[in-house]
Protein backbone atom coordinates (compact mmCIF):
# COMPACT_ATOMS: atom_id res chain seq x y z
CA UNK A 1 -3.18 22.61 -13.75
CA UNK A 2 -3.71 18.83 -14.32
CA UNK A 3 -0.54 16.89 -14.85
CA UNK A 4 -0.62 13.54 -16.22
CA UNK A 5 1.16 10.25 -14.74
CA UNK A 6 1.21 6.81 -16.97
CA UNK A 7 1.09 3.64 -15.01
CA UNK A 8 1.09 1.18 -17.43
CA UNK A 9 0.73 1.16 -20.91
CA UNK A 10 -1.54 3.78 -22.89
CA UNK A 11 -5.19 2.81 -24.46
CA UNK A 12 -9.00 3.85 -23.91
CA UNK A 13 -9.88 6.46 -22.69
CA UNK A 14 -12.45 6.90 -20.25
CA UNK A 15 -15.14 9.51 -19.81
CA UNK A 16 -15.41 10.70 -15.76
CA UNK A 17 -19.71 10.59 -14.84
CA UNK A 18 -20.23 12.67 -11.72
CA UNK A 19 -23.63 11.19 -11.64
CA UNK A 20 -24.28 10.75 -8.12
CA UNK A 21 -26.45 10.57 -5.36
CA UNK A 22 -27.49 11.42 -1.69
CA UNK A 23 -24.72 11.68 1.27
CA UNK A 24 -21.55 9.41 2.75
CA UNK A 25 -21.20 8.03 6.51
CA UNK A 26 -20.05 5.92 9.15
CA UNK A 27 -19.77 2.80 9.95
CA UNK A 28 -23.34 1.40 10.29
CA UNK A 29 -26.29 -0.86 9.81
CA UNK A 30 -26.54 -3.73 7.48
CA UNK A 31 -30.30 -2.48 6.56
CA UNK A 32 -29.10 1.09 4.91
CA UNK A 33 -29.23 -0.05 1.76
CA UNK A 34 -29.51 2.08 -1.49
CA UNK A 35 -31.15 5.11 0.42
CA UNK A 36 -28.21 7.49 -0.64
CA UNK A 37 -26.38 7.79 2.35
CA UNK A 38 -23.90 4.79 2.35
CA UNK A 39 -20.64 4.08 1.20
CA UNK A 40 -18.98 0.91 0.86
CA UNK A 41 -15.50 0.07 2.00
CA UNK A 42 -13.63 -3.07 1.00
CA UNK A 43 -10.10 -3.55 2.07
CA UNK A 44 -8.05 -6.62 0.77
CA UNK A 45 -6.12 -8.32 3.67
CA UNK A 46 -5.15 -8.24 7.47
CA UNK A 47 -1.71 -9.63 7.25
CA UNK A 48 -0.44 -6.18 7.40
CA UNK A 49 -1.40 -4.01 10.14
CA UNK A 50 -1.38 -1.08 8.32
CA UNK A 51 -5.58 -1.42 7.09
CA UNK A 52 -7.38 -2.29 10.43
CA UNK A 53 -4.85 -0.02 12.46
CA UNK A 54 -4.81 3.30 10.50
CA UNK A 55 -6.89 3.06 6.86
CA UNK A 56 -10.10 1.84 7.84
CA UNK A 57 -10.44 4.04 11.02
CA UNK A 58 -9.23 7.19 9.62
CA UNK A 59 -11.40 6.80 6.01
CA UNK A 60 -14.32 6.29 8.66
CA UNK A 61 -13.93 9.01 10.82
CA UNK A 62 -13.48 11.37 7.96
CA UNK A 63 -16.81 10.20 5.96
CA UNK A 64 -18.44 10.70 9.20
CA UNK A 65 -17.06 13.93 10.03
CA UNK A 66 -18.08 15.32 6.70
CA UNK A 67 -21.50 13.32 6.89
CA UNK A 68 -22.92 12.39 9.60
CA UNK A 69 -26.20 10.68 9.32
CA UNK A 70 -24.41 8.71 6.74
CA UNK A 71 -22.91 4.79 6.81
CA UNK A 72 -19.72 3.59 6.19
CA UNK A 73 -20.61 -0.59 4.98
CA UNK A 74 -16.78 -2.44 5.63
CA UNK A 75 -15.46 -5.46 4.91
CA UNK A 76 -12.06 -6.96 4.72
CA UNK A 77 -11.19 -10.08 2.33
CA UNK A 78 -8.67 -11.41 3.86
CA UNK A 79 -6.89 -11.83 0.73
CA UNK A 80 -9.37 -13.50 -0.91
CA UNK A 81 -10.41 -12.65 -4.42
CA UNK A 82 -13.33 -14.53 -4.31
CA UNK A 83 -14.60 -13.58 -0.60
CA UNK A 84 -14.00 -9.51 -2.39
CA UNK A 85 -16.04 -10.03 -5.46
CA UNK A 86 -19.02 -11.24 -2.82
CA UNK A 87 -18.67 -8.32 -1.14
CA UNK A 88 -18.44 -6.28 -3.66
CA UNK A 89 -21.52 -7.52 -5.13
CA UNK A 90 -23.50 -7.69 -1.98
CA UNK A 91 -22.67 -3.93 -1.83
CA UNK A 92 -24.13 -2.85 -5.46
CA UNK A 93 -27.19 -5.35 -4.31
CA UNK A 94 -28.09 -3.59 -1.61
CA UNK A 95 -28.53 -0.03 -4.17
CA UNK A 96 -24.82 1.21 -2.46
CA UNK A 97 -23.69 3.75 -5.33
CA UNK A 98 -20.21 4.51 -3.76
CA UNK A 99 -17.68 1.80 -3.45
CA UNK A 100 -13.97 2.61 -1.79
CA UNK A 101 -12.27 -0.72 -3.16
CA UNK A 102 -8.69 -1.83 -2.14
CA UNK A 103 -8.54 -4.56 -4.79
CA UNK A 104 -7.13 -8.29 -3.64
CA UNK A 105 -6.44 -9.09 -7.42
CA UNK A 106 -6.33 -6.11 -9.47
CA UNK A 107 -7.23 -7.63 -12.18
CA UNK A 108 -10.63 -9.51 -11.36
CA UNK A 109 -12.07 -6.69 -10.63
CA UNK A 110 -12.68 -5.33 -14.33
CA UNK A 111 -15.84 -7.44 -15.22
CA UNK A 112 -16.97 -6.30 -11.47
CA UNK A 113 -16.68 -2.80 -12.06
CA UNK A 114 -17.74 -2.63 -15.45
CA UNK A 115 -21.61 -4.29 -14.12
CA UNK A 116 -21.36 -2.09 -11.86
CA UNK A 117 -21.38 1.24 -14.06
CA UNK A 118 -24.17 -0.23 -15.50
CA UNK A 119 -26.51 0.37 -12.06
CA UNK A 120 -24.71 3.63 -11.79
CA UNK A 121 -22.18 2.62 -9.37
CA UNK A 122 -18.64 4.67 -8.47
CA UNK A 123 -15.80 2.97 -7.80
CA UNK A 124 -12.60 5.16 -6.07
CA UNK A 125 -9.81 2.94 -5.80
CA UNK A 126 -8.16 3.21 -2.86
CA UNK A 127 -4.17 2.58 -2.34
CA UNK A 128 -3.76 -0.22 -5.54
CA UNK A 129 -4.78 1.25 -9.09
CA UNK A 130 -7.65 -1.24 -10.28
CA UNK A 131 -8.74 -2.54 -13.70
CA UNK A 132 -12.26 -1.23 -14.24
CA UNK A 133 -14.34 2.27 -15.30
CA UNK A 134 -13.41 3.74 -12.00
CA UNK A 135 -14.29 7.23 -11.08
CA UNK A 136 -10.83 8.09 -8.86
CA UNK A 137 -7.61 6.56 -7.97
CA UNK A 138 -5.90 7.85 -4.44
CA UNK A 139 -2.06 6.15 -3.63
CA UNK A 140 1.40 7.14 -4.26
CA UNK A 141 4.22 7.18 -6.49
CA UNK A 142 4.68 3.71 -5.81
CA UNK A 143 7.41 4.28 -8.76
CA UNK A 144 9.34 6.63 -6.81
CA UNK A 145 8.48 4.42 -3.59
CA UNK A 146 10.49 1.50 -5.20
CA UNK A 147 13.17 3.38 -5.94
CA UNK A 148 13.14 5.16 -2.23
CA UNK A 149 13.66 1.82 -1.44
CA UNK A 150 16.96 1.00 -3.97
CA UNK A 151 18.18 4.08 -2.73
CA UNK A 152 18.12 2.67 1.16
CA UNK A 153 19.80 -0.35 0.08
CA UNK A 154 22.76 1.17 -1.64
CA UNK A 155 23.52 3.60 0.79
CA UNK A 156 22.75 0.73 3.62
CA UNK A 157 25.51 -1.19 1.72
CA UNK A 158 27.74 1.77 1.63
CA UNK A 159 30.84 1.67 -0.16
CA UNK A 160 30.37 -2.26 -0.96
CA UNK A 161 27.42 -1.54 -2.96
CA UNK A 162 28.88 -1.91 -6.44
CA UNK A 163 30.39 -5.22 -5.54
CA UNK A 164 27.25 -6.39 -3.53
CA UNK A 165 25.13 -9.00 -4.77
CA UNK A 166 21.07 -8.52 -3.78
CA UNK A 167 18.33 -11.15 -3.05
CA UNK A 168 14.50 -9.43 -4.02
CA UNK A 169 11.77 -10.49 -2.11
CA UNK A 170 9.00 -8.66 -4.38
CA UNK A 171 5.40 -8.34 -3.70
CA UNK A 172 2.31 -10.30 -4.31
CA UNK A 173 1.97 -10.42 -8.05
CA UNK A 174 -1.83 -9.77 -7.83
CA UNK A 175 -1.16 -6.07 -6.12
CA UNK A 176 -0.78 -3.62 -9.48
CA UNK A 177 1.68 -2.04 -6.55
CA UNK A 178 3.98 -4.58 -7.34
CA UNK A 179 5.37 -4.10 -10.23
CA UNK A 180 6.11 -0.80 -9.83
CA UNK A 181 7.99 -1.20 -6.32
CA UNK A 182 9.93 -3.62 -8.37
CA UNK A 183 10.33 -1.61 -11.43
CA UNK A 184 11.27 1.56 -9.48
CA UNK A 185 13.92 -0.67 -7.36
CA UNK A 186 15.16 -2.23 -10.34
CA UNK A 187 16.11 1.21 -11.61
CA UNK A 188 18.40 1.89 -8.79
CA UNK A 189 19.87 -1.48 -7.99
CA UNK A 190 20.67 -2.53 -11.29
CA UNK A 191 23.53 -0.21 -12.03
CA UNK A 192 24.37 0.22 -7.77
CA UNK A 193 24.76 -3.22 -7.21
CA UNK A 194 27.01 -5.58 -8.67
CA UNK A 195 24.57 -8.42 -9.69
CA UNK A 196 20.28 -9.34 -8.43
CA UNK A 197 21.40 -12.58 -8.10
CA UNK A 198 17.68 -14.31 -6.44
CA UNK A 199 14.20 -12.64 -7.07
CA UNK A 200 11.26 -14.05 -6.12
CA UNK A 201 7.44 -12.31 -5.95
CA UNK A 202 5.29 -13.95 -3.07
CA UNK A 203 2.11 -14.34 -3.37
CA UNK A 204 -0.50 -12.48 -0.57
CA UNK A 205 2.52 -10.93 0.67
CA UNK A 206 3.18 -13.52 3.09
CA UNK A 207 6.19 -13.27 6.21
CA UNK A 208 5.82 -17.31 6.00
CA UNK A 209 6.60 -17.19 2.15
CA UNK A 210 9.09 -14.91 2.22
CA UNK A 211 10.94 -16.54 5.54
CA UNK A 212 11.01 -20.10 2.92
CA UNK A 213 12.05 -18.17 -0.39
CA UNK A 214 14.71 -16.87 1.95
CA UNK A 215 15.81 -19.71 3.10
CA UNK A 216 15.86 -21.00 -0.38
CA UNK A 217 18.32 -18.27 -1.33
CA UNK A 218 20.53 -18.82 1.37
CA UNK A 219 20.29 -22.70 0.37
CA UNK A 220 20.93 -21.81 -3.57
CA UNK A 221 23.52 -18.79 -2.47
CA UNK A 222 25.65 -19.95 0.63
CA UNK A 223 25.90 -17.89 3.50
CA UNK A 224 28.03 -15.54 1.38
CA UNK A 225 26.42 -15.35 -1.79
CA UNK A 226 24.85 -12.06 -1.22
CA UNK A 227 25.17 -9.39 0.64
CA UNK A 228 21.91 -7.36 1.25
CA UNK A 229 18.08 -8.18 0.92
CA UNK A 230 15.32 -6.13 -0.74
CA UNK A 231 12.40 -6.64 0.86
CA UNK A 232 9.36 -5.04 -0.69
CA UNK A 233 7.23 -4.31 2.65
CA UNK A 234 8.26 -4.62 6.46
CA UNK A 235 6.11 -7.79 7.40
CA UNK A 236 7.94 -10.03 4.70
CA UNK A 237 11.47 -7.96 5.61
CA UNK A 238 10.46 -9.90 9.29
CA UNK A 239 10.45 -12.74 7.18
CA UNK A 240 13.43 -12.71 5.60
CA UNK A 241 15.37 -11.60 9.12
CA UNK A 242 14.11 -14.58 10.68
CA UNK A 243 15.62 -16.90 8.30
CA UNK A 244 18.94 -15.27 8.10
CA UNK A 245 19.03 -15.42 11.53
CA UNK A 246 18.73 -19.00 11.46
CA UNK A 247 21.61 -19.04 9.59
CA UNK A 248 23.37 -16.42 11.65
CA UNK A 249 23.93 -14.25 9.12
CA UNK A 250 23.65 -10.40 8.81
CA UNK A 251 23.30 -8.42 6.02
CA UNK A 252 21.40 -5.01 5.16
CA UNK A 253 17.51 -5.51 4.93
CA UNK A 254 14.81 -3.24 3.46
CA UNK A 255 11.58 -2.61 3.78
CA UNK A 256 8.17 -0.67 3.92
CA UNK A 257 5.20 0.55 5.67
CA UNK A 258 6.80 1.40 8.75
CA UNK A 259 5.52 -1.07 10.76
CA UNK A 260 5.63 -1.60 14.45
CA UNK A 261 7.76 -4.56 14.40
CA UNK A 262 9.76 -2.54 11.00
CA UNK A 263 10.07 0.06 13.39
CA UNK A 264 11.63 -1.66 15.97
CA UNK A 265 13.80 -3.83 14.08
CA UNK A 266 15.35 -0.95 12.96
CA UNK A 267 16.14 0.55 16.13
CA UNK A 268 17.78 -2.87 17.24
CA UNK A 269 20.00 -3.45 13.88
CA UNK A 270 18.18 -5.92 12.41
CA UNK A 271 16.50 -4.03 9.20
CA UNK A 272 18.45 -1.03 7.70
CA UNK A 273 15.11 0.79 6.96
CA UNK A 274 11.81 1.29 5.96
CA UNK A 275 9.68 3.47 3.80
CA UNK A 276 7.36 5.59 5.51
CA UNK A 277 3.60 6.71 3.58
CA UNK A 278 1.29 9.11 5.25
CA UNK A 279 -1.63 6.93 5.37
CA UNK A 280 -3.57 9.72 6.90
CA UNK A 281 -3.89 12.15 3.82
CA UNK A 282 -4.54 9.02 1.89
CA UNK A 283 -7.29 7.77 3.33
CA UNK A 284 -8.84 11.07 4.22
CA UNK A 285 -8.94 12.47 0.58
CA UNK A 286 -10.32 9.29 -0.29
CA UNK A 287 -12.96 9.57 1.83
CA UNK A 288 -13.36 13.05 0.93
CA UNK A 289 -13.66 12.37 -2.50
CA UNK A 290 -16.14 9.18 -1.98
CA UNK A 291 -18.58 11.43 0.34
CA UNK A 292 -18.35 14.16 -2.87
CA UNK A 293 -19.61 11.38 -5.46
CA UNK A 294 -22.38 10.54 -3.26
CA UNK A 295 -23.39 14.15 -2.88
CA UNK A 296 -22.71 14.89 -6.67
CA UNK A 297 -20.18 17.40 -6.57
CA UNK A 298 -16.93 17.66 -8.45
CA UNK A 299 -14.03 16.56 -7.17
CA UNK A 300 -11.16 18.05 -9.74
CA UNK A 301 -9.65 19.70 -6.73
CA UNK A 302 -8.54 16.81 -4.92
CA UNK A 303 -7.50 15.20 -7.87
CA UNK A 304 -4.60 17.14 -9.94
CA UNK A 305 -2.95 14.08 -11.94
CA UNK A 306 -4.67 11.66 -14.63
CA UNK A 307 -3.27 7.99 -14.75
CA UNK A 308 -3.67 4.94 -16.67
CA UNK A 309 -4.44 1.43 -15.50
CA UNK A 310 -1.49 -0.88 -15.52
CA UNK A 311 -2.73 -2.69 -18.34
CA UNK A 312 -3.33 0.04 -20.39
CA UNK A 313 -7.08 -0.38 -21.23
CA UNK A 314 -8.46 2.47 -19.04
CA UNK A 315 -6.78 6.16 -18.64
CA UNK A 316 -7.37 9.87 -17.73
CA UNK A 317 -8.38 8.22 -14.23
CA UNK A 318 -8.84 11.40 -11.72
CA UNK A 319 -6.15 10.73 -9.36
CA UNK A 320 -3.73 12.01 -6.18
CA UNK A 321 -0.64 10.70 -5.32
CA UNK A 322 1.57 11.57 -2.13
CA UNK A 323 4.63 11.28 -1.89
CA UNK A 324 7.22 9.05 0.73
CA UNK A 325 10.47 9.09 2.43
CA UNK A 326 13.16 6.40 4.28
CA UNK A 327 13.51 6.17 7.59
CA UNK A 328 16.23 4.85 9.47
CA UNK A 329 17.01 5.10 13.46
CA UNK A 330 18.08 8.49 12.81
CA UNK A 331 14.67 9.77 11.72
CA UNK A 332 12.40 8.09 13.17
CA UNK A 333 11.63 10.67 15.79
CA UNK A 334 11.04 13.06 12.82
CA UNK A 335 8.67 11.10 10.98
CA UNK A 336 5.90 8.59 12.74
CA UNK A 337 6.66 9.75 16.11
CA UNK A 338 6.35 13.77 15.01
CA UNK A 339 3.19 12.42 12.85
CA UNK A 340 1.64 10.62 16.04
CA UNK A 341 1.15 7.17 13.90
CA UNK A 342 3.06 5.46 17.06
CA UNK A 343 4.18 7.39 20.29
CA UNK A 344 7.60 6.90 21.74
CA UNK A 345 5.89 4.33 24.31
CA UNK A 346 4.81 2.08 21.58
CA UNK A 347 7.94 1.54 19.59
CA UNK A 348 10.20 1.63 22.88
CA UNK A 349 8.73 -1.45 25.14
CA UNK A 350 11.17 -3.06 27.64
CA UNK A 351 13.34 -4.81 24.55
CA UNK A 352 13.58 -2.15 22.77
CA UNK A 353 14.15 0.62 25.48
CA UNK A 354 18.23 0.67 25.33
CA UNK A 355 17.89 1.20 21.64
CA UNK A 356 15.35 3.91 21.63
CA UNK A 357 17.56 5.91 24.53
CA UNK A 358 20.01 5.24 21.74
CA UNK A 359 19.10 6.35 19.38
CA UNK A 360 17.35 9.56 21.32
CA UNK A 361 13.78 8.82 21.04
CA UNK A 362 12.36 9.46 24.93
């Protein structure tokens, strides 16, 4: 039965083509071309580890495993709207008819997407909900991820929460993530806390950013103007940790991803916790789904929900969203060690050894 999840505002609606053509692959060739058996890839940045580590990799081996005379054309924009929109249209050029696109700016892409249709082009939009005709949207409840994350804060704050105040380091404002991080941790902090008392969205999602905006806070705040920090991912949490430490202070600190580095702070007391996403499904239904377009089959299987676009312009978007958890110390065994995205021997380096015996991770 298909359930239906707003994100956004309603609108349009818009009809699902299953038009498609030919077969999916692996990574390959720059002369493949339109001859039905590519599928492009475009990822938006490399400041977080997360794309070039797990997505790219696993969407690759899983187009190839279900293809596999078939090309996988990737690129990553390294945050660039621009640098994306080139790639994009270098893909739909050279005749590629299915398009995996991790948007920069979620926004731009609408005009890109909509000449695209037009030459009978899919897009599936992979981990950020983009503007556009697209034929699929894979993620999460980023909602419910936001307020996974309020939830870690309060009970990281523990019975001081409801006179805490809380800086917000929020995401990159072109991410259609976002806003609903923020929105869902605005639903739990607002009434756990005592007061948000600095919020500030940083643009690319940038540790360097987020280490000043910090610093900012403190400067605005004193050293005892606040009492825990919501960070909206782990590599801007690092941020934020370095410039408290600076200023030797220590508070509770969020994040998400579970990163390496989130990972280990963790274990050594510097962030409270993180939120860990099992990229793996993710990426594999996406690729699932992409290799399905290019073949012409349906998809409604892998794609129980219907969404609509953050602005509110395009809806009844074929999607799947997975669900998340927090992880602390306590579970991190459970989680990304049981799920083999890190073994014990990558969190638990020399520095980090006396914390991982500590915390029972061998």
């Amino acid at each position: 039965m298909t359930r239906r999840v707003v994100i956004g505002t309603a609108a349009l609606s818009m009809a699902l083509s299953l038009s498609a053509c030919g077969k999916a692959g692996d990574s390959g060739s720059d002369d493949a071309g339109g001859d039905g058996k590519t599928i492009g890839l475009l990822l938006p940045e490399n400041k977080t580890t997360r794309y070039e580590t797990f997505d790219r990799p696993i969407i690759e081996a899983k187009i190839t495993s279900l293809c596999s005379d078939c090309v996988v054309k990737y690129n990553n924009a390294a945050q660039d709207t621009e640098t994306q929109k080139k790639q994009f249209d270098a893909l739909v050029t050279q005749g590629v008819k299915v398009i995996i696109l991790d948007a920069v700016d979620y926004k731009a892409t609408k005009p890109w997407i909509q000449q695209a249709e037009k030459k009978g082009v899919k897009v599936v939009a992979y981990d950020r909900l983009t503007e556009g005709p697209i034929a699929a949207y894979v993620s999460y409840d980023n909602e419910k991820i936001g307020r996974l994350q309020g939830e870690g804060l309060v009970k990281a704050l523990g019975d001081k929460a409801k006179d805490a105040n809380v800086v917000m380091i929020n995401g990159s404002p072109t991410d259609p993530n976002a806003p609903l991080f923020k929105k869902g941790a605005h639903s739990v902090l607002d009434s756990g806390v005592k007061k948000i008392v600095y919020e500030q969205d940083i643009p690319d999602w940038s540790p360097d950013e987020a280490a000043k905006k910090m610093g900012a806070a403190i400067d605005s705040l004193g050293k005892g103007g606040f009492q825990g920090v919501y960070s909206a991912n782990d590599g801007m949490a690092g941020g934020a940790i370095t410039a408290l430490a600076k200023q030797g202070i220590k508070v509770p600190v969020g994040g998400q991803d579970s990163e390496l580095a989130g990972l280990q702070r963790i274990l050594k007391g510097d962030q409270s916790f993180t939120i860990y996403k099992q990229i793996k499904p993710e990426a594999e239904t996406t690729a699932e789904i992409a290799v399905k377009i290019l073949k012409g089959e349906k998809f409604d299987d892998l794609t129980p929900l219907k969404v609509t676009s953050l602005t509110g312009e395009f809806k009844d978007i074929p999607a799947k969203l997975y669900d998340a958890q927090i992880v602390t110390k306590e579970n991190i065994a459970s989680t990304v060690i049981a799920d083999d995205v890190y073994k014990a021997a990558d969190i638990c380096t020399a520095e980090f050894k006396a914390a991982c015996e500590a915390a029972g991770i061998k």
